[in-house]
N, C-alpha and C. Protein backbone atom coordinates (compact mmCIF):
# COMPACT_ATOMS: atom_id res chain seq x y z
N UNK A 1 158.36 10.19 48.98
CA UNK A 1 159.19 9.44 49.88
C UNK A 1 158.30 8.50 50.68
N UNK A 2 158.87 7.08 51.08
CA UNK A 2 158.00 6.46 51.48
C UNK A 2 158.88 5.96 52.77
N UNK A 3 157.73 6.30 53.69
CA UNK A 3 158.35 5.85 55.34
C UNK A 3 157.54 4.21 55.63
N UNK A 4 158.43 3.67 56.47
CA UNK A 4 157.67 2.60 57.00
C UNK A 4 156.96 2.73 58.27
N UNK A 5 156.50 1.19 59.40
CA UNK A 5 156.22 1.42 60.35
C UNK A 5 155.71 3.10 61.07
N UNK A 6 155.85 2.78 62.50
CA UNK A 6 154.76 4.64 62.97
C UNK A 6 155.67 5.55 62.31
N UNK A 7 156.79 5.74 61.84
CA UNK A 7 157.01 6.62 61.01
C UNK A 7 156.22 7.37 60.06
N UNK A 8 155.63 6.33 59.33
CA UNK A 8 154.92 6.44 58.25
C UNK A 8 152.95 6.90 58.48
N UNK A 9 153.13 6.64 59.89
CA UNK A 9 151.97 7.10 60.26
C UNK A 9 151.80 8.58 60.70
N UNK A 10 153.27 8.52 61.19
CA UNK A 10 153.39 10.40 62.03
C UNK A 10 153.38 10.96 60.75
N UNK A 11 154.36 10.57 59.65
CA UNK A 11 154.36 11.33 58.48
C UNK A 11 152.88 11.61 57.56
N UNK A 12 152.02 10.54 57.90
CA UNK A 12 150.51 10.99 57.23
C UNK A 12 149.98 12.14 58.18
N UNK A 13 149.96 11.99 59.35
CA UNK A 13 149.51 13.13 59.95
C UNK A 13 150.00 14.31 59.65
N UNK A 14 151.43 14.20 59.53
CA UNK A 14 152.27 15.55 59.20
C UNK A 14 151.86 16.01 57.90
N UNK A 15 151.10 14.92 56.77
CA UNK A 15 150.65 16.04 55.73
C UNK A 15 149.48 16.45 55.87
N UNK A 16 148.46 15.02 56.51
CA UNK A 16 147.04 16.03 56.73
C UNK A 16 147.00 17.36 57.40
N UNK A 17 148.16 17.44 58.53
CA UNK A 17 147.72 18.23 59.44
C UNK A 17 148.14 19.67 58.45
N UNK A 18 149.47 19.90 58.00
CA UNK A 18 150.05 20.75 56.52
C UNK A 18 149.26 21.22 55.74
N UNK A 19 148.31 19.92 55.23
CA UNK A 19 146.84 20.29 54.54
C UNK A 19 146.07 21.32 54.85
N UNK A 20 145.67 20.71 55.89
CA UNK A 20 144.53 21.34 56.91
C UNK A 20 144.87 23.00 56.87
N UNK A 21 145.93 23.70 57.40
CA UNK A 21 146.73 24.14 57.89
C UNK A 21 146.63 25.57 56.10
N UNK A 22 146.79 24.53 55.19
CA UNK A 22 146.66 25.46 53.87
C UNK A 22 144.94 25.76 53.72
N UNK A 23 144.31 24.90 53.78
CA UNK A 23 142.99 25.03 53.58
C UNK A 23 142.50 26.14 54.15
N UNK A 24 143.09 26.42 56.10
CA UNK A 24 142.54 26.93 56.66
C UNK A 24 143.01 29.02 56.45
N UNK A 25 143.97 28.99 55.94
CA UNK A 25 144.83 30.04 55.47
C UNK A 25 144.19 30.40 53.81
N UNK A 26 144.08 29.61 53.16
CA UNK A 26 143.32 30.09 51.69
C UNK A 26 141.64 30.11 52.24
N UNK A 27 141.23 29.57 53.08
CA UNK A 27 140.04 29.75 52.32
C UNK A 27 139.72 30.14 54.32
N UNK A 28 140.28 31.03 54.44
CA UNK A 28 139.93 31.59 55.97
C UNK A 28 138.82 30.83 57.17
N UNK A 29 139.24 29.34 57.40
CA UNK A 29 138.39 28.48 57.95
C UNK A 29 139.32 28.85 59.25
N UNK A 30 138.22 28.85 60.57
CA UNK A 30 139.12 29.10 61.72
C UNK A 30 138.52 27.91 62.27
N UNK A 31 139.21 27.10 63.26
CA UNK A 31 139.01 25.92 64.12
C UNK A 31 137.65 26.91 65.02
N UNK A 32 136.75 25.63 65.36
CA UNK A 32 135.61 25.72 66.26
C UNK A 32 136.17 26.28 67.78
N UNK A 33 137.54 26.25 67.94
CA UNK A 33 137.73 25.92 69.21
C UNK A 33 138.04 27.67 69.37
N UNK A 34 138.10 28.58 68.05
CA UNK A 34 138.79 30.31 67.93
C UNK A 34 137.08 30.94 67.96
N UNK A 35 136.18 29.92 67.70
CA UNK A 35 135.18 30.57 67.26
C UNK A 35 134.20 31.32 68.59
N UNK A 36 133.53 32.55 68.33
CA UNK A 36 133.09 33.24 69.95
C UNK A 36 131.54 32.06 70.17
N UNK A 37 131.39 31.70 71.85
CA UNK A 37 130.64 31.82 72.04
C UNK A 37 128.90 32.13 71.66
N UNK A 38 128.33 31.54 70.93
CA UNK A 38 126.89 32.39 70.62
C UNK A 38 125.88 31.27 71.90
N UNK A 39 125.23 32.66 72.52
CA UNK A 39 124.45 31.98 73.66
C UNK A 39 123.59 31.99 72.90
N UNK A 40 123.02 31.66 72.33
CA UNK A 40 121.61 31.69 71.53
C UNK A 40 121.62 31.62 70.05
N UNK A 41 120.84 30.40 69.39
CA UNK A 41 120.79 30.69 68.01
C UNK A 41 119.83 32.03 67.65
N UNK A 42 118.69 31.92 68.14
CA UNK A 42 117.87 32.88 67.94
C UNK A 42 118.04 34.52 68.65
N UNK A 43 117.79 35.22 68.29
CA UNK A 43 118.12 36.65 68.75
C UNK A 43 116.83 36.49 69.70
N UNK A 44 117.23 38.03 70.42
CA UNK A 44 115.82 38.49 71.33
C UNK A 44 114.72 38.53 70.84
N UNK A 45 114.74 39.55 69.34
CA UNK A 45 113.62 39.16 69.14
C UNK A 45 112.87 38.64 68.10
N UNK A 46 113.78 37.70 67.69
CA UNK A 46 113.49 36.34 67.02
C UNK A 46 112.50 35.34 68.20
N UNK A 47 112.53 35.54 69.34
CA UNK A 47 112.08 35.00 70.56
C UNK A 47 110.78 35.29 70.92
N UNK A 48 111.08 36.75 71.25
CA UNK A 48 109.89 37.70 71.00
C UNK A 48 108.64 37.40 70.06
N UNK A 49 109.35 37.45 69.02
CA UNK A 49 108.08 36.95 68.14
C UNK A 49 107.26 36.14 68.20
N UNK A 50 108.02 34.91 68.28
CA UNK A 50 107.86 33.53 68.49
C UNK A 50 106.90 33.53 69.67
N UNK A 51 106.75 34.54 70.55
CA UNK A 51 106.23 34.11 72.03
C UNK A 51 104.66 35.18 71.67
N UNK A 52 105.21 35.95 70.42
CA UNK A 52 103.80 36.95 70.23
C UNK A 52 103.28 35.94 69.76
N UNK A 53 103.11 35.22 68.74
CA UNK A 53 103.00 34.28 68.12
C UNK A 53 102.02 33.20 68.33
N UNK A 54 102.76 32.62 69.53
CA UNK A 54 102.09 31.63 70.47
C UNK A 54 100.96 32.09 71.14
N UNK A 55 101.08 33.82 71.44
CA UNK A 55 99.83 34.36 72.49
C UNK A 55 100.82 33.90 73.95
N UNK A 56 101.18 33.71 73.84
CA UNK A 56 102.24 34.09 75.21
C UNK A 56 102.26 35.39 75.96
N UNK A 57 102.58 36.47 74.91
CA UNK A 57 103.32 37.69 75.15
C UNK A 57 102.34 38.90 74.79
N UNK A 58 101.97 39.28 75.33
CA UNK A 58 100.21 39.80 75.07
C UNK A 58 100.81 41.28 75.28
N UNK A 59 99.79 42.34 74.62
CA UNK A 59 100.28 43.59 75.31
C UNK A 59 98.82 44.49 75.41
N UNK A 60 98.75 45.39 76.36
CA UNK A 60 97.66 46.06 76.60
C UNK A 60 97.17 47.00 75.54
N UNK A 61 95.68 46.85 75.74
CA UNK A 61 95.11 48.24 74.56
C UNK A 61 94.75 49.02 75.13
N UNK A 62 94.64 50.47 74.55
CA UNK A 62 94.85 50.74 73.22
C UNK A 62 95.82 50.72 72.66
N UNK A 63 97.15 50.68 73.30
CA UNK A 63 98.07 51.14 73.20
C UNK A 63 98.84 49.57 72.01
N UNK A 64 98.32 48.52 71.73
CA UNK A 64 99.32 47.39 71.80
C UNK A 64 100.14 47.06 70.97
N UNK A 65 100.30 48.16 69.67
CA UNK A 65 100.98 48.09 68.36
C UNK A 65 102.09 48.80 68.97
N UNK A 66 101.72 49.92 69.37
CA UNK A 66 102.83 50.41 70.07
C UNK A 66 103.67 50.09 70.62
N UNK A 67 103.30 49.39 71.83
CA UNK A 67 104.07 48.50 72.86
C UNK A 67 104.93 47.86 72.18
N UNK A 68 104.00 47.07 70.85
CA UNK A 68 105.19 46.05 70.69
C UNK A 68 105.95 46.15 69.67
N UNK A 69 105.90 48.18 69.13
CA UNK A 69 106.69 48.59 68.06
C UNK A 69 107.85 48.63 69.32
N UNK A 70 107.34 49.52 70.03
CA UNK A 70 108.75 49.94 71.03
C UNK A 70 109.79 48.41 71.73
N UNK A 71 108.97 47.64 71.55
CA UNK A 71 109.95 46.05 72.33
C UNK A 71 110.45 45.61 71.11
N UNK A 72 109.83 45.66 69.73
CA UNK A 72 110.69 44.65 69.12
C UNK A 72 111.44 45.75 68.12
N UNK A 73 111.25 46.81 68.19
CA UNK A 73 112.65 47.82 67.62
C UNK A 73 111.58 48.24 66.39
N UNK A 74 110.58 48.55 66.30
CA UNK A 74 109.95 48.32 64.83
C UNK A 74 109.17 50.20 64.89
N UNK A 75 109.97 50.90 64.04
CA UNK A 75 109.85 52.10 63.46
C UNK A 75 108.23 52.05 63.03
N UNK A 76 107.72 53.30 63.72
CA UNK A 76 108.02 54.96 63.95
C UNK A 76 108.55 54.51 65.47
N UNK A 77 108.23 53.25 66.32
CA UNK A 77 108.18 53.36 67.74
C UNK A 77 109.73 53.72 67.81
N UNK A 78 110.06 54.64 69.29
CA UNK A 78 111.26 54.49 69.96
C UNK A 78 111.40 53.11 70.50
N UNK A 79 112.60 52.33 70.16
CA UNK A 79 112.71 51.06 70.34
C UNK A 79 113.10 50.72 71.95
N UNK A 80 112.72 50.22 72.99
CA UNK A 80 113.70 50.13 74.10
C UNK A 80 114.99 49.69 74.27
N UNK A 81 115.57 49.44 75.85
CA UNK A 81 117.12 49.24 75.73
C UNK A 81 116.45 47.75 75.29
N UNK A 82 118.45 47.06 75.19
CA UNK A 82 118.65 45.66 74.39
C UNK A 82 118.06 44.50 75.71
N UNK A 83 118.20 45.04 76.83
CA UNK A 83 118.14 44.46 77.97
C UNK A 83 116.64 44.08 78.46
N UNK A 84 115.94 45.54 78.06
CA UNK A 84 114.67 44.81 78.06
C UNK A 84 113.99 43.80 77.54
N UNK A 85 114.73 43.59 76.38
CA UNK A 85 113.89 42.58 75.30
C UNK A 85 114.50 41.37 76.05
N UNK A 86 115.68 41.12 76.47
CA UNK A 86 116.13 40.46 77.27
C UNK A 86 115.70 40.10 78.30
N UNK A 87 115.30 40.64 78.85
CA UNK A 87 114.36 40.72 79.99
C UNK A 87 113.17 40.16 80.24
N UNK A 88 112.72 40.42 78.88
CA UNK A 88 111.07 39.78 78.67
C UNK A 88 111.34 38.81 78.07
N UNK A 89 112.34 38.15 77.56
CA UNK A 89 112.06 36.83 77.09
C UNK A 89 112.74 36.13 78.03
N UNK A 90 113.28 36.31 79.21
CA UNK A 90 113.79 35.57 80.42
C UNK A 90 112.37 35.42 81.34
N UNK A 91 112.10 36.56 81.29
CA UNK A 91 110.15 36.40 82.26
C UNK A 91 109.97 35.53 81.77
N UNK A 92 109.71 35.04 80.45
CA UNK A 92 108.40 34.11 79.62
C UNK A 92 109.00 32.97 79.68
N UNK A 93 110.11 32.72 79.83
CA UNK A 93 111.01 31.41 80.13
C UNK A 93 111.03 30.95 81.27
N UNK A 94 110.61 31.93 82.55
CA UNK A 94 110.25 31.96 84.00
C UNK A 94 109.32 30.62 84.07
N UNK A 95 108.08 31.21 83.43
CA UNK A 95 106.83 30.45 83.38
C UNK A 95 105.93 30.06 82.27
N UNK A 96 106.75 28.84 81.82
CA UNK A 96 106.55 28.65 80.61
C UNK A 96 104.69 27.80 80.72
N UNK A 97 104.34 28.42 79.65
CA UNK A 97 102.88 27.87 79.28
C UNK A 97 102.02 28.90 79.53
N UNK A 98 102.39 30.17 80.88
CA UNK A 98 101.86 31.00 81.07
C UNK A 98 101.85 32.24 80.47
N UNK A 99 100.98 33.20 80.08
CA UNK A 99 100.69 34.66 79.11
C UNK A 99 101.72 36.02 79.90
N UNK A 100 101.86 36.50 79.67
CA UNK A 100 102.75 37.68 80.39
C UNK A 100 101.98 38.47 79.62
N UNK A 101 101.62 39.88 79.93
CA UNK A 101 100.94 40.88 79.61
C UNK A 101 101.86 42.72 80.05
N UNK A 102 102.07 43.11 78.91
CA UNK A 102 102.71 44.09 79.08
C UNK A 102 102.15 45.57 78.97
N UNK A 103 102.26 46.06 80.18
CA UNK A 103 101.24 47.62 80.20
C UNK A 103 101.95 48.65 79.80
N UNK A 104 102.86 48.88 79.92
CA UNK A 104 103.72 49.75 79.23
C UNK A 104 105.32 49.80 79.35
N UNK A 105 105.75 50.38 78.61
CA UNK A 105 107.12 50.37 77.88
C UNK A 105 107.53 51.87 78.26
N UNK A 106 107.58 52.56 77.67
CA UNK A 106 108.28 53.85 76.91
C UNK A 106 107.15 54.79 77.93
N UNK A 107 107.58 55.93 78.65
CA UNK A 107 106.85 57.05 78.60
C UNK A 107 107.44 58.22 79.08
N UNK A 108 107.02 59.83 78.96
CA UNK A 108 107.78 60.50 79.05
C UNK A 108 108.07 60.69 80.60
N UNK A 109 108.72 60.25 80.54
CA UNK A 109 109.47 60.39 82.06
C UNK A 109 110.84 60.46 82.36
N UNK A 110 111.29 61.10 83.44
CA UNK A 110 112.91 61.06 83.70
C UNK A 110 113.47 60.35 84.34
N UNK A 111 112.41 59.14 84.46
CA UNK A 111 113.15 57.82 85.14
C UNK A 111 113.72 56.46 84.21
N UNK A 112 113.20 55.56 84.31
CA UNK A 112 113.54 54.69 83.32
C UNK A 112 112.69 54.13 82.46
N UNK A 113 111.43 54.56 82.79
CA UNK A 113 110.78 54.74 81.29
C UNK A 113 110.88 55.76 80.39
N UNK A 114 110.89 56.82 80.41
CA UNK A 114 111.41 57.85 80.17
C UNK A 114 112.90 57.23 78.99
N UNK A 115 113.97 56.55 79.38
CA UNK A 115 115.00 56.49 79.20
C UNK A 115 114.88 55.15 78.51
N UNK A 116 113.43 54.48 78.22
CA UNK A 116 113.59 53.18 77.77
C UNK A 116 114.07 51.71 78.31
N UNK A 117 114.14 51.80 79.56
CA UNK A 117 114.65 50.87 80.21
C UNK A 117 114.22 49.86 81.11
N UNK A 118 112.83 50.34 81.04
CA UNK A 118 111.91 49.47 81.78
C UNK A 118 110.77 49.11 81.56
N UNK A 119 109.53 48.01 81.92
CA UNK A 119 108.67 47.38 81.20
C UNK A 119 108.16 47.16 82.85
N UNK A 120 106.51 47.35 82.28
CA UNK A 120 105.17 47.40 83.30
C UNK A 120 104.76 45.83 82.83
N UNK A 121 104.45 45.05 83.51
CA UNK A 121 103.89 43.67 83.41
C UNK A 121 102.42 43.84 84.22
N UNK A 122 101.52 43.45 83.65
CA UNK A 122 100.06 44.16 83.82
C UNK A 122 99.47 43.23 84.06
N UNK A 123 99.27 41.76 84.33
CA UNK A 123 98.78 40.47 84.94
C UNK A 123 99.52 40.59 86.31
N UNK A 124 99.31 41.15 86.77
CA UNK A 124 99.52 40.61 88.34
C UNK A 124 99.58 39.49 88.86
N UNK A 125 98.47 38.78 88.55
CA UNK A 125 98.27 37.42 89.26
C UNK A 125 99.23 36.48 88.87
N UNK A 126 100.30 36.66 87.47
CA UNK A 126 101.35 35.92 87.75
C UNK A 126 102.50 35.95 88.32
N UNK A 127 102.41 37.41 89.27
CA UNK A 127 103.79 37.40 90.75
C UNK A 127 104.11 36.23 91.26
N UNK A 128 103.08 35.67 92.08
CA UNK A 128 102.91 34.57 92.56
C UNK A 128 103.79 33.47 91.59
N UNK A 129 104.12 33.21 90.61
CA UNK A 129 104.86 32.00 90.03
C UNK A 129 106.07 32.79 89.41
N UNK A 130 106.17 33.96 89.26
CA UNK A 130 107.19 34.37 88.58
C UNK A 130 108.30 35.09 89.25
N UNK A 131 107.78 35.80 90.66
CA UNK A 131 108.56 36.45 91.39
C UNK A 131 109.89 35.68 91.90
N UNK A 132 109.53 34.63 92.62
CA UNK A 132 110.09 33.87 93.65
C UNK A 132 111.37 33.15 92.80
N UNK A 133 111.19 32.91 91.12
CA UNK A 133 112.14 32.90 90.35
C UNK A 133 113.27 33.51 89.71
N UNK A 134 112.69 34.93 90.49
CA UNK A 134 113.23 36.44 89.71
C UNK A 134 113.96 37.07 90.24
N UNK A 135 113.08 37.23 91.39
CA UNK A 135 113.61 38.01 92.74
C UNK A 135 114.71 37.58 93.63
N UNK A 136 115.96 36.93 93.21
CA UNK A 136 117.03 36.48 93.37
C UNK A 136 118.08 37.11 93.28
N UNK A 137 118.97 37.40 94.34
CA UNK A 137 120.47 38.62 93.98
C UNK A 137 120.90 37.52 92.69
N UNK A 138 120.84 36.49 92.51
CA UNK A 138 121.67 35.85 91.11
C UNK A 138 120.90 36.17 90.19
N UNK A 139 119.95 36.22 90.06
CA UNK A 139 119.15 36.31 88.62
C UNK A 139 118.61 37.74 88.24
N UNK A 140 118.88 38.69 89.32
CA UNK A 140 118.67 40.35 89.30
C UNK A 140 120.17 40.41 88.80
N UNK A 141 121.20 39.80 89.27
CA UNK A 141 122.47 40.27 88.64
C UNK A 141 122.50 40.06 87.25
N UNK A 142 121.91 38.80 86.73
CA UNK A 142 122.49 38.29 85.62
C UNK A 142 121.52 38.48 84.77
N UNK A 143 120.39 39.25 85.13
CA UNK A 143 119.71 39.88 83.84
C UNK A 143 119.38 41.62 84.01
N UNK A 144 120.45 42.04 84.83
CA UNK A 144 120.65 43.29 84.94
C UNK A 144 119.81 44.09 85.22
N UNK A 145 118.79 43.60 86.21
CA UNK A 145 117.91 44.48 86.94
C UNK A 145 117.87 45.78 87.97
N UNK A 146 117.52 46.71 87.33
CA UNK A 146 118.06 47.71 87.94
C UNK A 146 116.87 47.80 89.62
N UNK A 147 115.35 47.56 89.00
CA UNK A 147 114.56 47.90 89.83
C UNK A 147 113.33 46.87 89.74
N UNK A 148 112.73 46.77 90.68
CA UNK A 148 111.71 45.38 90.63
C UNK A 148 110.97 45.70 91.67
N UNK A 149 109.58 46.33 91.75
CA UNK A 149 108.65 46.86 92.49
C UNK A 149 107.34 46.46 92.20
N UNK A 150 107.04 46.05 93.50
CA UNK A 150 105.33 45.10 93.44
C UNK A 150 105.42 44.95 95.07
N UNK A 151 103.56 45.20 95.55
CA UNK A 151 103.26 45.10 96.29
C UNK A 151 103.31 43.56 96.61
N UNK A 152 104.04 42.92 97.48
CA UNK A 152 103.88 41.45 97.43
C UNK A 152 102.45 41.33 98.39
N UNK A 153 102.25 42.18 99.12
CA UNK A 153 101.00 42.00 99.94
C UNK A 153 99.73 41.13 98.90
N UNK A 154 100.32 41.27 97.49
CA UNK A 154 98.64 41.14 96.81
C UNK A 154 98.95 39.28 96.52
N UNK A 155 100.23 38.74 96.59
CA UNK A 155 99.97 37.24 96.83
C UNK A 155 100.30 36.75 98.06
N UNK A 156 99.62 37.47 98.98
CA UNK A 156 99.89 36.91 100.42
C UNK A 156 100.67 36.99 101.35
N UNK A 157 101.98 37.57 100.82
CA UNK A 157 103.22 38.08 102.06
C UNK A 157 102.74 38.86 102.99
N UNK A 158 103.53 38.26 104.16
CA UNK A 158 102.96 39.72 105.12
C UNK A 158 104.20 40.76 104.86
N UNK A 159 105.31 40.69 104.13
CA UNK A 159 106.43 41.64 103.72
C UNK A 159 105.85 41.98 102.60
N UNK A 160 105.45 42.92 102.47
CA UNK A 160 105.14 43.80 101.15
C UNK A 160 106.46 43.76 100.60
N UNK A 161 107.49 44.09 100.39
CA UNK A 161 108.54 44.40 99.93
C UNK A 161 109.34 43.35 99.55
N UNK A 162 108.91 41.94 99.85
CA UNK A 162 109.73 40.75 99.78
C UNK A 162 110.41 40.71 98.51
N UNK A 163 110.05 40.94 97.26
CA UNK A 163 110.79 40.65 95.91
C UNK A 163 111.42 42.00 95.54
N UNK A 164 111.05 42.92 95.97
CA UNK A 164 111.91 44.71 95.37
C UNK A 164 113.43 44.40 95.82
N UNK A 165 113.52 45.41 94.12
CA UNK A 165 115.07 45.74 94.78
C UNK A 165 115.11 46.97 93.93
N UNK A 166 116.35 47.72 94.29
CA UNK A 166 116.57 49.39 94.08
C UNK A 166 118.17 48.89 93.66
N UNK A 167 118.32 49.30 92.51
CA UNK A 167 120.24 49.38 92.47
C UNK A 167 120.59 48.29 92.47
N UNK A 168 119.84 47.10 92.18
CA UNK A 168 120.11 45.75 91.92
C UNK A 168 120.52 45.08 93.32
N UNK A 169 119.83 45.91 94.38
CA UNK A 169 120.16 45.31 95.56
C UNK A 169 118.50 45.39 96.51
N UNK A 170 118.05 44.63 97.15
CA UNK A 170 116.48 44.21 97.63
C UNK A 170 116.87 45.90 98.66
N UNK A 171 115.42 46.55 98.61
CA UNK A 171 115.10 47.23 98.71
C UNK A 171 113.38 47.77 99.72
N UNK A 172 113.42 48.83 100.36
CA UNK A 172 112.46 48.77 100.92
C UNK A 172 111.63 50.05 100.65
N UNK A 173 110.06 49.87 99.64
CA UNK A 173 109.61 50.93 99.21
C UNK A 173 108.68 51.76 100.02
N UNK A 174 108.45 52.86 100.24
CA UNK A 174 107.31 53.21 101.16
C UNK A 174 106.00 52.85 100.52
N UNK A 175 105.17 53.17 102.06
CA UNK A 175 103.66 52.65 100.86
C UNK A 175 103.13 53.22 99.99
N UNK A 176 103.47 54.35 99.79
CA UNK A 176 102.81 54.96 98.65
C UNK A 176 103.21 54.34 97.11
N UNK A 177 104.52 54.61 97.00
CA UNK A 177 105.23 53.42 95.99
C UNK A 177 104.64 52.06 95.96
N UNK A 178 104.59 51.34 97.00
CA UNK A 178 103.77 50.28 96.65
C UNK A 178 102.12 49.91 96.71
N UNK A 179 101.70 51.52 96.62
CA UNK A 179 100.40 51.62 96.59
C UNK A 179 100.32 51.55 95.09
N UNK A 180 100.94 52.72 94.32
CA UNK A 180 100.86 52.69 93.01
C UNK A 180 101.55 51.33 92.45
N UNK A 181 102.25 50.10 92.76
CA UNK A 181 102.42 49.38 92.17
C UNK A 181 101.70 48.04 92.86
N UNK A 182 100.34 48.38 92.35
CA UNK A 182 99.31 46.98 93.23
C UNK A 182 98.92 45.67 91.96
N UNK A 183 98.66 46.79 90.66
CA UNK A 183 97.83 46.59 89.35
C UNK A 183 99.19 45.86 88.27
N UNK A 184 99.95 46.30 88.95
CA UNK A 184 101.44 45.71 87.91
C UNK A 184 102.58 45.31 88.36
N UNK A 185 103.67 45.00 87.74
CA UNK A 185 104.99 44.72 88.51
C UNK A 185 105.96 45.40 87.69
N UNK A 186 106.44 46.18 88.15
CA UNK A 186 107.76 47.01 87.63
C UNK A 186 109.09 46.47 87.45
N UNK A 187 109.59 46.92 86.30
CA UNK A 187 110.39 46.07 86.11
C UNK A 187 111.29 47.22 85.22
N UNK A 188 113.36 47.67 86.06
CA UNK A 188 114.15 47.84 85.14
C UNK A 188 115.31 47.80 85.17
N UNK A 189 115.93 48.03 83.79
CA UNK A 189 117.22 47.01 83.60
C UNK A 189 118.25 48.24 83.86
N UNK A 190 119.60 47.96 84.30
CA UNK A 190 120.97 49.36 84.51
C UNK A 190 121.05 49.04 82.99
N UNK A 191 121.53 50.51 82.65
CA UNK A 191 121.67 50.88 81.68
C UNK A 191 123.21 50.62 81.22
């Protein structure tokens, strides 16, 4: 049948769109607009790698096969939570160009290493550029920080406690706690 004038124009649309419409039903094509969200082409630790790679993402010896069996999921290691890996590739995105150094992961404990959920950062000296980025109720929320402990005394605060938080809320540690955390920065995610 042949239409004239915009008739004939609505009616081409009316078959492309008909078309479309079969295509998308036989051969299960869903519009871009049904499709989920992907925040990331690359996975965590597709990232991960990439940042071992570079020498970015360093991890302490003796231990350092380990470490980075347990971060990037890689058997015999117990793998950590998903959040950590998350975690560490949000640090390294903190301060980009700079090495992050990881002291430990996993240990037997009944806290959150113990439970896999938290990561020792063993360069200290990059508090100073990484904290002040971190240590934010927005960015403790949105990368699900459970706990974040470091003596800030060691880049100059006269608040030792300036970047901690407990329960994803800033927090005040005694000194002994932030005696033992002089050499590292603690770091963990709610489970």
């Amino acid at each position: 049948m042949w239409m004239e004038g915009a008739g004939a124009e609505d009616a081409g649309h009316a078959v492309a769109g008909a078309s479309r419409r079969r295509a998308q039903a036989v051969f299960l094509i869903v519009p871009t607009s049904r499709l989920p969200v992907v925040s990331s082409i690359m996975s965590d630790v597709d990232e991960l790698n990439a940042l071992i790679a570079a020498g970015r993402l360093l991890f302490d010896p003796p231990n350092g096969d380990l470490l980075r069996g347990e971060l990037l999921g890689i058997p015999p290691a117990r793998p950590v939570h998903a959040r950590v890996r998350t975690l560490v590739v949000a640090l390294c995105g903190k301060v980009p160009g700079k090495k992050i150094r990881i002291a430990s992961l996993i240990r037997n404990d009944k806290k959150h290493h113990g439970e896999a959920r938290a990561v020792d950062v063993g360069n200290e000296e990059i508090a100073r550029d990484l904290l002040p980025l971190v240590a934010t109720q927005a960015e403790v929320d949105r990368l699900h920080i459970d706990e974040l402990i470091f003596d800030a005394a060691l880049v100059g605060e006269s608040n030792r406690n300036k970047f901690n938080f407990r329960g994803g809320k800033p927090h005040k540690y005694d000194d002994a706690t932030l005696a033992d955390h002089r050499n590292h920065i603690h770091w963990s995610v709610r489970a």
